[in-house]
N, C-alpha and C. Protein backbone atom coordinates (compact mmCIF):
# COMPACT_ATOMS: atom_id res chain seq x y z
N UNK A 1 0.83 -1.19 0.00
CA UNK A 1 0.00 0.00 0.00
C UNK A 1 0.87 1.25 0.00
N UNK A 2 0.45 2.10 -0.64
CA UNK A 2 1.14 3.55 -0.65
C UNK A 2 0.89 4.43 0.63
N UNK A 3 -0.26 4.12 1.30
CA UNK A 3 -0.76 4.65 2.82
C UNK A 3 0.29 4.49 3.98
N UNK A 4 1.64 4.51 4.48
CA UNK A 4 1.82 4.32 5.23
C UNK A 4 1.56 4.02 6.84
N UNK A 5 0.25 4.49 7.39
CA UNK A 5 -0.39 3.83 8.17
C UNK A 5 -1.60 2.59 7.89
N UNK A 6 -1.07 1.92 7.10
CA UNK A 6 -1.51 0.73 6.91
C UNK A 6 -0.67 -0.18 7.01
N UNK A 7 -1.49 -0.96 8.19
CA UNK A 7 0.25 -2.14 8.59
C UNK A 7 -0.85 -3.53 8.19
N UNK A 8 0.48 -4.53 8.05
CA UNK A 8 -0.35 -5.83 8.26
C UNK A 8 -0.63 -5.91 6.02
N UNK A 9 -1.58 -6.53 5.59
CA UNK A 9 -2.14 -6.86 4.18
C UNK A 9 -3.40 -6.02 3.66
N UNK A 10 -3.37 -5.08 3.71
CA UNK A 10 -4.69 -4.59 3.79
C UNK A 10 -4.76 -4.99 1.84
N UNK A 11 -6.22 -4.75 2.03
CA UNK A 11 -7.07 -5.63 0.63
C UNK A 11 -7.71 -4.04 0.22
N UNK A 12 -7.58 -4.11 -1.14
CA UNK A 12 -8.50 -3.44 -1.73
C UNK A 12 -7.92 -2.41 -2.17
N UNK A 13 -6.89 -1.72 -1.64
CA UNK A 13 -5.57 -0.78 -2.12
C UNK A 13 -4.77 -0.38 -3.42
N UNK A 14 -5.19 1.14 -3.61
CA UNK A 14 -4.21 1.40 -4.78
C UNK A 14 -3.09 2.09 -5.04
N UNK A 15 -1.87 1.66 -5.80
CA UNK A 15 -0.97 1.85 -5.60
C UNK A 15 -0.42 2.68 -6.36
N UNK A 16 -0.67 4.40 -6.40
CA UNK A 16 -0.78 5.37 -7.35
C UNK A 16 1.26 5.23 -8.26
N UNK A 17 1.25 5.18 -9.50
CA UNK A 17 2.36 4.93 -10.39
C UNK A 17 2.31 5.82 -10.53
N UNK A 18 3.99 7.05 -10.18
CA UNK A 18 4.08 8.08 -10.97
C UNK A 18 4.63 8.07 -12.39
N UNK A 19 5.32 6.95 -12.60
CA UNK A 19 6.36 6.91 -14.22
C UNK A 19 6.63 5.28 -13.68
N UNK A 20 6.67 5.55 -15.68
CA UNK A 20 7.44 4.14 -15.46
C UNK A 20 8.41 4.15 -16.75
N UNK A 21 9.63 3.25 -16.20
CA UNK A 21 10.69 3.19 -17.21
C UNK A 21 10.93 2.49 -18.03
N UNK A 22 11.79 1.78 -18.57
CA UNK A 22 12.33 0.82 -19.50
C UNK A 22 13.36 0.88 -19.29
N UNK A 23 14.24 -0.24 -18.76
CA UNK A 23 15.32 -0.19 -18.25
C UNK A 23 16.25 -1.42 -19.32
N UNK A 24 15.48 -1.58 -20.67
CA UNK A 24 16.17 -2.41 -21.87
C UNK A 24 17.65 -3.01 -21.67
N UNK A 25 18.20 -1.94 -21.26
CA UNK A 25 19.96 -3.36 -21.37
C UNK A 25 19.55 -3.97 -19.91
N UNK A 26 19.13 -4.17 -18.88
CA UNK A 26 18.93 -5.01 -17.67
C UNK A 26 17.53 -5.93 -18.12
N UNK A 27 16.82 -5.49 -18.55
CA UNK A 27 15.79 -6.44 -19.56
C UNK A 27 14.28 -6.29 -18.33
N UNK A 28 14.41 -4.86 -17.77
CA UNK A 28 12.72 -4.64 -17.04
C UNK A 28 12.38 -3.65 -16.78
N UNK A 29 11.31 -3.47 -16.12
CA UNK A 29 10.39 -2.27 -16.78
C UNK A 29 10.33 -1.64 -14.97
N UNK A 30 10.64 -0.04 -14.89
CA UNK A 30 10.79 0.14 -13.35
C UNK A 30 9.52 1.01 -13.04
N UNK A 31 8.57 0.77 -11.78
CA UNK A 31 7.66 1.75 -11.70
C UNK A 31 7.71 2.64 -10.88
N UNK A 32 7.95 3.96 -10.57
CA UNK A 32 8.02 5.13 -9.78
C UNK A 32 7.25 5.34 -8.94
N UNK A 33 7.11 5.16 -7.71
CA UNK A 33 5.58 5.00 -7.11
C UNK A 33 5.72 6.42 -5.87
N UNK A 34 4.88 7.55 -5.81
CA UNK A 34 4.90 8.40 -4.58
C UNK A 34 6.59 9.33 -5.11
N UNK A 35 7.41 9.46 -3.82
CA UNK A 35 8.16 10.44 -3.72
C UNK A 35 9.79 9.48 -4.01
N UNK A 36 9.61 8.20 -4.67
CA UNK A 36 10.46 7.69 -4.48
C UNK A 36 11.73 8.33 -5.55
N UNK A 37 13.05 8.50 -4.92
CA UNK A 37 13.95 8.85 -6.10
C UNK A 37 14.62 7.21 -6.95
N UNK A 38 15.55 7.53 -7.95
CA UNK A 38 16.32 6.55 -8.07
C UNK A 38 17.30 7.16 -8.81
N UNK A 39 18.84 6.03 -8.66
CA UNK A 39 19.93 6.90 -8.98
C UNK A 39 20.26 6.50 -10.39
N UNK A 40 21.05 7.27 -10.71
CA UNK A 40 21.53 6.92 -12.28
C UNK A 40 22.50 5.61 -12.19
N UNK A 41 22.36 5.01 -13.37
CA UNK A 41 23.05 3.94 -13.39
C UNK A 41 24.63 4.24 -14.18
N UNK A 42 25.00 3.55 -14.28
CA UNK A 42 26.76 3.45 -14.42
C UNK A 42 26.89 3.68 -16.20
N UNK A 43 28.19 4.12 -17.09
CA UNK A 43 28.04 3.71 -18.24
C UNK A 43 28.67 3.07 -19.07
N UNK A 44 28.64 2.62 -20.02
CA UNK A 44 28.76 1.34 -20.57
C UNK A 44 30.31 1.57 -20.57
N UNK A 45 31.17 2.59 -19.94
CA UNK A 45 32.55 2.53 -19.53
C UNK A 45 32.55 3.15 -18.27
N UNK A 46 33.02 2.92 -17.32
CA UNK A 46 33.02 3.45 -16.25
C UNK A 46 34.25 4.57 -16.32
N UNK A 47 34.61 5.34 -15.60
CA UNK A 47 35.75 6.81 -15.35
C UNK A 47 36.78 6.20 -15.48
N UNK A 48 36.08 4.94 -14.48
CA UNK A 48 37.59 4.32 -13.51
C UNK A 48 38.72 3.60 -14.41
N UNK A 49 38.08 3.50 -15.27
CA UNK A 49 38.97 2.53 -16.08
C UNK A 49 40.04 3.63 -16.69
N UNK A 50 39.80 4.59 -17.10
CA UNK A 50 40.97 5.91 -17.67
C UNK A 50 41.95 6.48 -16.71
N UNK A 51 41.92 5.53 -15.06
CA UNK A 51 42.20 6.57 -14.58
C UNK A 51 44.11 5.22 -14.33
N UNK A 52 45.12 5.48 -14.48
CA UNK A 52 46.02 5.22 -14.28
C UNK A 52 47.42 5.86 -13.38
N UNK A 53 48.51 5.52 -13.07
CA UNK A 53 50.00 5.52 -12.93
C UNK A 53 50.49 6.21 -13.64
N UNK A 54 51.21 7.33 -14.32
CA UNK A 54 52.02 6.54 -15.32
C UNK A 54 53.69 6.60 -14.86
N UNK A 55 54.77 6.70 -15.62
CA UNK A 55 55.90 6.17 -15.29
C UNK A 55 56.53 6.90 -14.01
N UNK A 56 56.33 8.05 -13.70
CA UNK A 56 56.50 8.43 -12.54
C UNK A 56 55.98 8.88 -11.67
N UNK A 57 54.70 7.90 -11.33
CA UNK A 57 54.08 7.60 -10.48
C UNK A 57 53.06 8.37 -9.93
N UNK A 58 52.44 9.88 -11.21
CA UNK A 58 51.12 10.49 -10.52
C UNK A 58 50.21 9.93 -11.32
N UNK A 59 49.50 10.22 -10.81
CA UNK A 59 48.07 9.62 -11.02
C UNK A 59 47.43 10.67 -12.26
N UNK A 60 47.31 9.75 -13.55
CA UNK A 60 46.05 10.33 -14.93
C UNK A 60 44.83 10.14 -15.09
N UNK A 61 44.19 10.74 -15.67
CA UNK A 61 42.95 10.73 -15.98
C UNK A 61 41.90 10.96 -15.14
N UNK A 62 41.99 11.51 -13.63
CA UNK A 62 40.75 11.53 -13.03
C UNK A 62 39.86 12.93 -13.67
N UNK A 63 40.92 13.73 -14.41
CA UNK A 63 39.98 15.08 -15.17
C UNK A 63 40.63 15.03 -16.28
């Protein structure tokens, strides 16, 4: 239930959908319900991978 003072199974309840997504490369469909947030997902390369050493030893790529 979206009611938060409803404890226990209550019957008969609707569960107002603000959006809904398509979440295609994970293969399902997400529904937004009330005040809920959600975070961005990762991308198909992450930062981390650019970020290296190099020969004398400071650190590249974090900008």
């Amino acid at each position: 239930s979206a009611d938060p003072a409803l404890t226990g199974a209550p019957e008969g309840h609707e569960l107002p959908v603000r959006e809904v997504r398509l979440s295609a490369g994970a293969g399902f469909v997400v529904a937004v319900c009330g005040s809920i947030m959600t975070m961005p997902g990762l991308p198909r390369k992450p930062a981390a991978l650019d970020i290296h050493l190099n020969a004398d030893g400071d650190v590249e790529g974090l900008f």
